[in-house]
Protein backbone atom coordinates (compact mmCIF):
# COMPACT_ATOMS: atom_id res chain seq x y z
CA UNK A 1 32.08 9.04 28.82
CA UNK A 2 33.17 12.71 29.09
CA UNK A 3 36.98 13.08 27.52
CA UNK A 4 38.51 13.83 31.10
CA UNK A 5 37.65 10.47 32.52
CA UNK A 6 38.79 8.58 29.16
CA UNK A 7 42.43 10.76 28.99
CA UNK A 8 42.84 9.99 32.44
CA UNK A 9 42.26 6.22 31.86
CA UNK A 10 44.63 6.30 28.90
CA UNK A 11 47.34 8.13 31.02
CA UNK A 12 47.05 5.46 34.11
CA UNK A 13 47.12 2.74 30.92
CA UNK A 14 50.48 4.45 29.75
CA UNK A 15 51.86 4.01 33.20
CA UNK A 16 51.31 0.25 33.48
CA UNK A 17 52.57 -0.44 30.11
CA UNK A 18 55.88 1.95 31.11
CA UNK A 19 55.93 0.26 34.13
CA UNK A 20 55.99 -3.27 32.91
CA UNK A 21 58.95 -2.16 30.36
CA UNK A 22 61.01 -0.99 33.30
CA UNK A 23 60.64 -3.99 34.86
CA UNK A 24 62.21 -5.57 31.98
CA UNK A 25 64.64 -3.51 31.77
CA UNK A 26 65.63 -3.83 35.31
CA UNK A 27 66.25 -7.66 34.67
CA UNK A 28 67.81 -7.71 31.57
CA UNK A 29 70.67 -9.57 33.15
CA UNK A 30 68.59 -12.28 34.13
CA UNK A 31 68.22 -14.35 30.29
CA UNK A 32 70.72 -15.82 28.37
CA UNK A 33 70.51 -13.56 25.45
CA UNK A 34 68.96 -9.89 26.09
CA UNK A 35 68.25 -9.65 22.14
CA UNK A 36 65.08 -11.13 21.90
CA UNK A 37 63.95 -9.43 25.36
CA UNK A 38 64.35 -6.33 24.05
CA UNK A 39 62.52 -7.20 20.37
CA UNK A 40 59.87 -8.13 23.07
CA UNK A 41 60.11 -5.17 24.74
CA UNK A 42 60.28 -2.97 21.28
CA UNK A 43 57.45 -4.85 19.84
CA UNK A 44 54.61 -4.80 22.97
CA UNK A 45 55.67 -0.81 23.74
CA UNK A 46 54.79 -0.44 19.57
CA UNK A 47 51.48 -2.14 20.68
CA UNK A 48 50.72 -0.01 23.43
CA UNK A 49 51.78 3.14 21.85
CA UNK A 50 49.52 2.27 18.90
CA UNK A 51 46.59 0.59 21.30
CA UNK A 52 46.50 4.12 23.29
CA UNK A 53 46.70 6.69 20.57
CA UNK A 54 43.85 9.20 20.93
CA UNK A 55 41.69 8.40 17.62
CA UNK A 56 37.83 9.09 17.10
CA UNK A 57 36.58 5.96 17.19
CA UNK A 58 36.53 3.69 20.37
CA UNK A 59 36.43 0.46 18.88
CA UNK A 60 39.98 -0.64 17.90
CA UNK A 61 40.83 -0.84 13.91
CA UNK A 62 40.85 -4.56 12.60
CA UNK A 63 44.53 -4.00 12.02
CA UNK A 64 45.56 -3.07 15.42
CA UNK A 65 43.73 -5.71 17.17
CA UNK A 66 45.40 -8.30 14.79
CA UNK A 67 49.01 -6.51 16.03
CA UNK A 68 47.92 -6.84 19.67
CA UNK A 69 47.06 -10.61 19.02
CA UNK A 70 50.37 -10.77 17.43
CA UNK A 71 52.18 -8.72 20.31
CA UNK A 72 50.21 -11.34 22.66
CA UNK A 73 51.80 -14.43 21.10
CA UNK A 74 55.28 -12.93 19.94
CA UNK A 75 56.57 -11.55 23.65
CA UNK A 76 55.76 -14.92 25.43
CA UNK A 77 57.95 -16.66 23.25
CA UNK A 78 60.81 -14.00 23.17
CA UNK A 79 60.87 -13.69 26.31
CA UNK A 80 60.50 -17.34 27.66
CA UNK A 81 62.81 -18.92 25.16
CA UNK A 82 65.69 -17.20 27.18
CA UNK A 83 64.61 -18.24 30.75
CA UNK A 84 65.14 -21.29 32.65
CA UNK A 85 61.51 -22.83 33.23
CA UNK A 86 62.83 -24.62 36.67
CA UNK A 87 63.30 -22.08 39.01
CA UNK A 88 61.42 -18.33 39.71
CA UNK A 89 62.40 -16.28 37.41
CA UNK A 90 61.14 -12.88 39.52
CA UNK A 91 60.48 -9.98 38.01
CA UNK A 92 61.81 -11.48 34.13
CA UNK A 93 58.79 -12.71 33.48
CA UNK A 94 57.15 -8.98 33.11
CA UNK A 95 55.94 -10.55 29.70
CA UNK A 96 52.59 -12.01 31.50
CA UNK A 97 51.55 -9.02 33.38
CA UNK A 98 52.40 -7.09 30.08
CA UNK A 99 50.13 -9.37 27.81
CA UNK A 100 47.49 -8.98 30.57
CA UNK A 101 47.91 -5.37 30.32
CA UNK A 102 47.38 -5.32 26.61
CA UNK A 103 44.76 -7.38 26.18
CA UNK A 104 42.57 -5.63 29.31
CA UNK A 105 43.03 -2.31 26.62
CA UNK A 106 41.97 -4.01 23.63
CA UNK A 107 38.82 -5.08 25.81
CA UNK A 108 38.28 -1.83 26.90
CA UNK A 109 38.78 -0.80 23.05
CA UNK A 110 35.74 -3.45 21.59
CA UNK A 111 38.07 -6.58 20.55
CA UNK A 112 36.64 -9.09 23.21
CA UNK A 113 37.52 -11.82 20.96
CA UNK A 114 40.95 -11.32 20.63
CA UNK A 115 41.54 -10.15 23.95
CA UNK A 116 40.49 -13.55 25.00
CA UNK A 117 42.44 -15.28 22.59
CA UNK A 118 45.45 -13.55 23.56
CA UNK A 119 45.23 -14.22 27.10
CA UNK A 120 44.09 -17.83 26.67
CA UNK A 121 47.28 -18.23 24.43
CA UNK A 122 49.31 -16.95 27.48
CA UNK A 123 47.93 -18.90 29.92
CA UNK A 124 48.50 -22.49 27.88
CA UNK A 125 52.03 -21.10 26.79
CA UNK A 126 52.89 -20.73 30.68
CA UNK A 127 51.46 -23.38 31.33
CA UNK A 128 53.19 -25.78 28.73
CA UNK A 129 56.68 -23.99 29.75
CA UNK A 130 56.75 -23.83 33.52
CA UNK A 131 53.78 -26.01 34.52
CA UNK A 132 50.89 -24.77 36.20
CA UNK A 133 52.64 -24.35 39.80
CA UNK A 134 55.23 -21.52 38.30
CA UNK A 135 52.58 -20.14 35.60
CA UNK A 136 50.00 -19.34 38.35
CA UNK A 137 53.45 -17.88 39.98
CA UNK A 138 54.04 -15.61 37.47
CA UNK A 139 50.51 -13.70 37.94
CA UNK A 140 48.67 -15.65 35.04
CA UNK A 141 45.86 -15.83 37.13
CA UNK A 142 45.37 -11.74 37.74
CA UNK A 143 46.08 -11.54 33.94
CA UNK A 144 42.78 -13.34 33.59
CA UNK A 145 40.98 -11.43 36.30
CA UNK A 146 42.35 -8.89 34.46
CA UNK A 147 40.37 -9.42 31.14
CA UNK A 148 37.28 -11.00 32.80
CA UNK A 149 36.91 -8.03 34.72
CA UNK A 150 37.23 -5.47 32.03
CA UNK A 151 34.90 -7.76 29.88
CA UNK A 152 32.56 -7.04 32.78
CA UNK A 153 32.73 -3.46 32.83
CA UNK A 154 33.08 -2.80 29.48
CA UNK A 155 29.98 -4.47 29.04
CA UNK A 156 28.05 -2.49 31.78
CA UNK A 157 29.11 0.43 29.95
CA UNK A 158 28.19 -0.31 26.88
CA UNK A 159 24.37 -1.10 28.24
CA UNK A 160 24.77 1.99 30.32
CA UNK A 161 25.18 3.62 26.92
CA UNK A 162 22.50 1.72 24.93
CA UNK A 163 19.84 2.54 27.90
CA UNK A 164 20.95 6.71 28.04
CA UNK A 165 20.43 6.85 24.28
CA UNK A 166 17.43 5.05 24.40
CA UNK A 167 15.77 7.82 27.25
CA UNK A 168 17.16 10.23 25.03
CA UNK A 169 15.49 9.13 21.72
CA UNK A 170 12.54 8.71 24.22
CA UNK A 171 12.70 12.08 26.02
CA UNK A 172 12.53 13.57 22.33
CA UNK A 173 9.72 11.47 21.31
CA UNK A 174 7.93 13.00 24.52
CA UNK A 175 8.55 16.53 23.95
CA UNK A 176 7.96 16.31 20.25
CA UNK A 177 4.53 14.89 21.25
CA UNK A 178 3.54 17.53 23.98
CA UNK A 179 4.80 20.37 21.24
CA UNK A 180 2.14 18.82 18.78
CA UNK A 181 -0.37 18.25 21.61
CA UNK A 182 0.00 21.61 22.73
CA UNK A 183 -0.59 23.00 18.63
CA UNK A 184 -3.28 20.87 18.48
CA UNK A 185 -4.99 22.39 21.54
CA UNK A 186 -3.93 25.91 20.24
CA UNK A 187 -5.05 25.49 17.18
CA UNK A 188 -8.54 24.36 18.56
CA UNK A 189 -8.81 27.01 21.17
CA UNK A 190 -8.31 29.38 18.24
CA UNK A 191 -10.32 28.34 15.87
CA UNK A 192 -13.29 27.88 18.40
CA UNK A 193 -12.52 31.56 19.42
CA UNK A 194 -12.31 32.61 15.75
CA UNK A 195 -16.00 30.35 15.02
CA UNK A 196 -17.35 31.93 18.32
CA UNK A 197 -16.59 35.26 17.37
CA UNK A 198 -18.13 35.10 13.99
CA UNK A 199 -21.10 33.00 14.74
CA UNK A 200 -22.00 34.37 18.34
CA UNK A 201 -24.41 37.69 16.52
CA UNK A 202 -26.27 35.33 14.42
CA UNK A 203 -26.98 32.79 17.01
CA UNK A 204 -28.17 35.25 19.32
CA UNK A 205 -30.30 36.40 16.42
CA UNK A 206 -31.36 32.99 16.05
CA UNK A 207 -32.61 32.63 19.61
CA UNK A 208 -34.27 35.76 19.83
CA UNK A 209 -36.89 35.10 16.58
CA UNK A 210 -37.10 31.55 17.90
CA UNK A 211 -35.76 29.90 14.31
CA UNK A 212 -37.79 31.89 12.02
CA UNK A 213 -35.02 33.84 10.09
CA UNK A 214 -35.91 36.43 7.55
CA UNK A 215 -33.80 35.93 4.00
CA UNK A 216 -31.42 38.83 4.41
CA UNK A 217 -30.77 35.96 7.64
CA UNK A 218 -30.31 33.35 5.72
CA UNK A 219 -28.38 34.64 3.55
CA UNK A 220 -26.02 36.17 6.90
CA UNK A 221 -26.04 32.55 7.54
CA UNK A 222 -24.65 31.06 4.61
CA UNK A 223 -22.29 33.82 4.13
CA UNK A 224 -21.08 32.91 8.27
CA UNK A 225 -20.86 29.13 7.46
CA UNK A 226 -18.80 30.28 3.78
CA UNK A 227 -16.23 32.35 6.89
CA UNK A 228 -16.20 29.04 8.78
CA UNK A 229 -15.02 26.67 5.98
CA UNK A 230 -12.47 29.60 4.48
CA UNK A 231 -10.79 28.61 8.36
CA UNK A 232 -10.29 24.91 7.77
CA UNK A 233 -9.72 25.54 3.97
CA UNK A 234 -7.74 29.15 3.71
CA UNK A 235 -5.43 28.74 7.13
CA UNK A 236 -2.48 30.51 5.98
CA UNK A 237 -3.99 32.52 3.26
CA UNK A 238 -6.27 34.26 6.19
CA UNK A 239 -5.72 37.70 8.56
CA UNK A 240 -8.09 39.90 9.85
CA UNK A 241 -7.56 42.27 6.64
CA UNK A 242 -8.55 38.82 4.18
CA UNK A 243 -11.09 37.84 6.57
CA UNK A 244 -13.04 41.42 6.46
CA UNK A 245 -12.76 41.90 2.88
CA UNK A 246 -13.58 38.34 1.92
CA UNK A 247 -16.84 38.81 4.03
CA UNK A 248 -17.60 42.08 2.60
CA UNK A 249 -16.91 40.62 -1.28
CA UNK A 250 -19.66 37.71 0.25
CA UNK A 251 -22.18 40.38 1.37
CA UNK A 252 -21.81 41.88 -2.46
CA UNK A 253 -22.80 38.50 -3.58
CA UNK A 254 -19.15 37.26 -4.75
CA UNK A 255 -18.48 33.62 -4.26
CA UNK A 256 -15.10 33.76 -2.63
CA UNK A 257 -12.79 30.51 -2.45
CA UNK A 258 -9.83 30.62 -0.07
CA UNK A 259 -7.92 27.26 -0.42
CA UNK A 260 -4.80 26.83 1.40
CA UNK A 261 -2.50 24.26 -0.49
CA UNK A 262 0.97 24.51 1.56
CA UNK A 263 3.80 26.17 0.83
CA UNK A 264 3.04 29.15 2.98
CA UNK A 265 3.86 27.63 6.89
CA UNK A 266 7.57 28.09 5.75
CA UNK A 267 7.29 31.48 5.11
CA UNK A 268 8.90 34.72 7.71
CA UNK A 269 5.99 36.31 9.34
CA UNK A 270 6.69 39.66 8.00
CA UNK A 271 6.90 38.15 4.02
CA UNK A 272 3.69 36.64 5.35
CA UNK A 273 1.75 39.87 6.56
CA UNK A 274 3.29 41.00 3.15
CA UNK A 275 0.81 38.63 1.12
CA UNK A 276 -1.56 39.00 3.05
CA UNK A 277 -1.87 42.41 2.81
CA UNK A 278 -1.68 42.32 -0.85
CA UNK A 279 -4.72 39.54 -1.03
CA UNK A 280 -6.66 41.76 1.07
CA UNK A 281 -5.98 45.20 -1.59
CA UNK A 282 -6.93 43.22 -4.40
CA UNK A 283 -10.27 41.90 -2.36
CA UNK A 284 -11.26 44.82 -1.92
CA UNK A 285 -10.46 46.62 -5.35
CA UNK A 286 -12.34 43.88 -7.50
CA UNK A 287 -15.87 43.75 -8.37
CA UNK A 288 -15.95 40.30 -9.44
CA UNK A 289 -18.20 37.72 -9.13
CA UNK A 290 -16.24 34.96 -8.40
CA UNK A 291 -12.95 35.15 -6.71
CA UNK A 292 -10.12 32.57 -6.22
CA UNK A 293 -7.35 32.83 -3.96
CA UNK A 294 -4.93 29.62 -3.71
CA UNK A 295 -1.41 29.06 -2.45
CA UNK A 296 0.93 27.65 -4.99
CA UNK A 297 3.46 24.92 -2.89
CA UNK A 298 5.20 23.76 -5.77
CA UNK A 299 6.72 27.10 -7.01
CA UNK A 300 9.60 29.04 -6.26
CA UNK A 301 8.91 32.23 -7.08
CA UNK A 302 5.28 32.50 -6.55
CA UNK A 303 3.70 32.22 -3.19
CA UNK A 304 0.14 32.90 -3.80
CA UNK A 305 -2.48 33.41 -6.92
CA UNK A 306 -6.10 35.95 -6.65
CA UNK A 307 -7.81 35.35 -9.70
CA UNK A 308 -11.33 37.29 -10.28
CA UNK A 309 -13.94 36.52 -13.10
CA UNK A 310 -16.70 38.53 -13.16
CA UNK A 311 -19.99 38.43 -15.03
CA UNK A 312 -20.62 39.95 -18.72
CA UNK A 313 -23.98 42.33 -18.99
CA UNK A 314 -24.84 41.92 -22.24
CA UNK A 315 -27.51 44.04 -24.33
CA UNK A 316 -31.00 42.18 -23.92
CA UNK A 317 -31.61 40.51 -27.29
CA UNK A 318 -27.31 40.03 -28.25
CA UNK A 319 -26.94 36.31 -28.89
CA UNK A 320 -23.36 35.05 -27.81
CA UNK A 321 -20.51 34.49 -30.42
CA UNK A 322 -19.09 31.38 -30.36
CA UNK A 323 -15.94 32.39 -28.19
CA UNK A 324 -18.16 34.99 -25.94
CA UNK A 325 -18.18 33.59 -22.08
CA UNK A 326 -20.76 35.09 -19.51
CA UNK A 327 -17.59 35.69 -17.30
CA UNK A 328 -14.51 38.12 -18.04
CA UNK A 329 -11.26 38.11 -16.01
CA UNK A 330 -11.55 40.74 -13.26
CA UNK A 331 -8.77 40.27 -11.07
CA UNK A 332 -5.85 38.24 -11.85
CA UNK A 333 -2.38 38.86 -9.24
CA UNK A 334 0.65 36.53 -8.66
CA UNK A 335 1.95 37.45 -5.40
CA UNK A 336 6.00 36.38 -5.10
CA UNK A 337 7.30 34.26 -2.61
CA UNK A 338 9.26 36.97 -0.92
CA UNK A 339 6.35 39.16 -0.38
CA UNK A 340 7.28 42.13 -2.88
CA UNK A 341 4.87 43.81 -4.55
CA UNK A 342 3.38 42.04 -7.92
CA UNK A 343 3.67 44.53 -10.13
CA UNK A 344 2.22 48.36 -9.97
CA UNK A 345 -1.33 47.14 -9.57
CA UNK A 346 -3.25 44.05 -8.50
CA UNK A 347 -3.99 43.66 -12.15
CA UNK A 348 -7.49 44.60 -11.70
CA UNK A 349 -9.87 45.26 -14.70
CA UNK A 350 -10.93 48.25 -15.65
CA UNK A 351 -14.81 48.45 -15.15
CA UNK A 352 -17.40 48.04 -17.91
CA UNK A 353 -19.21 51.50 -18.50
């Protein structure tokens, strides 16, 4: 419910209630004793006040629907203790259109319960003290219709409510689905562009020498099918820039691993091309033998790691020491996660004479 609608409710609420009071007012002269008319008066105008106060929450406090029940029993028997229950009393009897009043806004305000044991209290009070000719009289009946009615309503609402937020939560389950079915189909289109694009040459090479490949072929071939898995493997860790160098490091002979382990979809697209373009310098600075490039998710100050270990040439006829490898670091570069530069140079080895 927009707040226009409910302020206006609350102000046509107000009205009744004032309305109802000025009855009372206006027939003050009518019971023995105008004391305990006007406690009843004082005490169901604290209840509306307090029942109609703007607050955040809809439902009515615990508190204030135990005042209202209060209110619903109290005025009755102010009120009708100083009337004559033999004869039409007129407009004295506000007290039952007042109650009704009340307890239609604490239906209105989620206390069905007590609304309903407020007005049933009113109805057997009347009833007891004028009999059921004068109660139904004195509008006990459209005090009910009253409730029922806002029961109803409120009700209606309430589902109204339920079934909107419902086709909300529902419309978002619907887009989020169509954004991921329309990634998925992106990402597919692209990588089928990407595999086309790479593989296209060599199957046309394929074709034309009718599956007999020489081993510079073969060797195009494994080094194309390397490309492929760095796409499924490297996703983040890959541009253009990576992808050319990382092919030309193959080509060399290098055995290049690209493995994407998160941490990098989070990332601004410029501190991004930033990596990127520091993976590809490094690429194609080293001569090592075997490279290494992983993301690091876990860390939060480095994005991304190119390590490089290249192979020893030894004299012919040195044995190895005991702590001698066959491989020496080549290449070893920490890229930050904000895409600055890791340090003056890509910490590449100097070359063996």
């Amino acid at each position: 419910m927009t707040p226009a609608p409910r302020y206006a409710l609350v102000i046509l609420a107000a009205l009744f209630s004032a309305y109802h009071l000025l009855r009372a007012a206006l027939t003050l002269e009518m019971p023995r004793e105008a004391l305990p008319v006007i406690i009843a008066m004082v005490v169901y105008a604290t209840a509306s006040v307090l029942s109609l106060w703007p607050s955040g929450s809809t439902r009515m406090p615990p508190w204030l629907a135990s005042l209202n029940l209060a209110t619903a029993i109290i005025v009755p028997l102010l009120v009708t203790s100083q009337l004559d229950p033999t004869r039409n009393n007129g407009y004295a009897t506000w007290h039952v259109a007042s109650v009704g009043t009340l307890m239609t806004i604490t239906v209105v305000r989620q206390r069905e319960l007590v609304a309903y044991l407020g007005i049933i209290f009113l109805t057997v009070q009347s009833i007891v003290w004028a009999g059921p000719g004068l109660a139904l009289g004195m509008g006990v009946t459209g005090s009910l219709i009253w409730v029922a009615l806002a029961s109803v309503l409120t009700r209606s609402i309430a589902g109204a409510q339920h079934d909107a937020e419902r086709l909300t939560q529902a419309e978002h389950a619907t887009s989020d689905w169509q954004a991921a079915q329309y990634a998925h189909v992106h990402e597919r289109r692209r990588r089928l562009s990407q595999t086309g694009r790479l593989a296209t040459p060599m199957l046309r090479t394929i074709i034309a020498n009718e599956g007999r490949l020489s081993v510079a072929d073969r060797t195009e071939c494994r080094t194309l099918e390397a490309s492929l898995r760095d796409e499924i493997r490297g996703r983040h860790l890959l541009s253009d820039a990576v992808r050319e160098e990382v092919l030309a490091a193959r080509r060399r002979g290098a055995i290049v691993n690209m493995l994407d382990e998160g941490g990098l979809d989070e990332l601004d697209p410029g501190v991004l091309a930033s990596i990127h373009e520091q993976i590809a310098h490094a690429l194609e600075l080293s001569q090592a033998t075997r490279l290494i490039v992983r993301s690091v998710p876990d860390d939060e100050r480095i994005a991304a790691t190119v390590v490089g270990l290249r192979r020893v040439h030894r004299e012919p006829g040195v044995p190895l020491g005991p702590e001698d490898d066959d491989e020496e670091l080549d290449v070893w570069l920490e890229i930050p996660r904000d895409g600055s530069l890791a340090g003056s140079v890509p910490a590449v080895a100097e070359q063996d004479d």
